[in-house]
Protein backbone atom coordinates (compact mmCIF):
# COMPACT_ATOMS: atom_id res chain seq x y z
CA UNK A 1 -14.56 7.42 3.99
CA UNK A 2 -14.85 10.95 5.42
CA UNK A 3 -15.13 12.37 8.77
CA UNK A 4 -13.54 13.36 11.89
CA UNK A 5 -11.70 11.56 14.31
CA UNK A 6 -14.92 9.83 16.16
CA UNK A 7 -15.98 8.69 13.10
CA UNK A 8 -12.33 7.21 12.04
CA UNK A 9 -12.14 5.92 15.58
CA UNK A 10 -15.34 3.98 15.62
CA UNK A 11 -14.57 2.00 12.22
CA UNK A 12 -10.99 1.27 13.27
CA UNK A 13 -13.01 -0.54 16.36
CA UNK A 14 -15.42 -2.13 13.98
CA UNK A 15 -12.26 -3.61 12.22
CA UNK A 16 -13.65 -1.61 8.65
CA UNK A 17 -10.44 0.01 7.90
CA UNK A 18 -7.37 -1.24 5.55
CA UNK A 19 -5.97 1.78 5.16
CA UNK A 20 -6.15 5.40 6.60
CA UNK A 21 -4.58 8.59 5.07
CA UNK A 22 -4.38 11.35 7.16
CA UNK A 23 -3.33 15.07 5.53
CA UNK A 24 -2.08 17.29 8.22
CA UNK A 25 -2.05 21.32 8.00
CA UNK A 26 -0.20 23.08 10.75
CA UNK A 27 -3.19 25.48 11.71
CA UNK A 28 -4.68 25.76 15.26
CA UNK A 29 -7.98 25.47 15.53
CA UNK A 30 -8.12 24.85 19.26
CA UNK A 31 -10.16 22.06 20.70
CA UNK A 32 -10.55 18.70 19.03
CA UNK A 33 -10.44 14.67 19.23
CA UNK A 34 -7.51 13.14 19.49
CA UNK A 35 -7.43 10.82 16.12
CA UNK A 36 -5.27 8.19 17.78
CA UNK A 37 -6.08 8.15 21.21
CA UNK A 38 -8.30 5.42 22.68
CA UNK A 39 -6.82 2.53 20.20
CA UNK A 40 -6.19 -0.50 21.91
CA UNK A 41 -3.11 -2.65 21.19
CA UNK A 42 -4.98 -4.60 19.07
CA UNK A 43 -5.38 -2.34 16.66
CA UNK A 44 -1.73 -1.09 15.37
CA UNK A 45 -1.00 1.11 12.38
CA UNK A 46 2.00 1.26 10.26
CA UNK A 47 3.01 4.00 8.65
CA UNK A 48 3.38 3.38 4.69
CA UNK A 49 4.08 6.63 3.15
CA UNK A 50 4.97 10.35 3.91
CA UNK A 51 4.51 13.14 1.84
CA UNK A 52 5.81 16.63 2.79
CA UNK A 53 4.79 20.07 1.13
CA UNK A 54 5.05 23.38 2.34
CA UNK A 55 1.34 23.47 3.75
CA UNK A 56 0.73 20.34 4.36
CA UNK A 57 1.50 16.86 5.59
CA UNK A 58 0.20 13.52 3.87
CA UNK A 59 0.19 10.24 5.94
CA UNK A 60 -0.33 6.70 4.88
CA UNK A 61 -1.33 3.88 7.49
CA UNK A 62 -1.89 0.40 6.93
CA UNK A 63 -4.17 -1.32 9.50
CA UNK A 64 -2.31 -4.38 11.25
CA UNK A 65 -4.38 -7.02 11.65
C-alpha cells in the first residue's frame, strides 16, 4: 500500500494493516501530517526492524492487535 500519512492513518483505523514500513530521509519539506498522531491506544505498533544508511532511515512496525 502507498500513500501519505491520511491514507496510512485511515487503514490503521479500519484495522487493514499487519505491517507498516516507513523509510525516513532527513529533508525538510515544511508542512505535513503527522503519520502517528491521532492513533488511539488501541492501536499500538512495535517496532521490528531498523535499518540505517547514510540518506536514509528504514522502519519496520508490526500492528498489535
Amino acid at each position: 500500500m502507498g500513500g501519505g500519512a491520511s491514507a496510512v492513518q485511515q487503514y490503521l483505523q479500519a484495522g487493514l494493516l499487519d505491517e507498516l514500513q516507513v523509510n525516513v530521509a532527513p529533508v525538510l519539506l515544511g508542512n505535513g501530517t503527522r503519520l502517528f498522531e491521532g492513533l488511539g491506544a488501541e492501536q499500538a505498533l512495535e517496532i521490528t526492524r531498523v535499518v540505517e544508511a547514510p540518506a536514509v532511515t528504514y522502519l519496520r512496525y508490526r500492528v498489535v492487535k
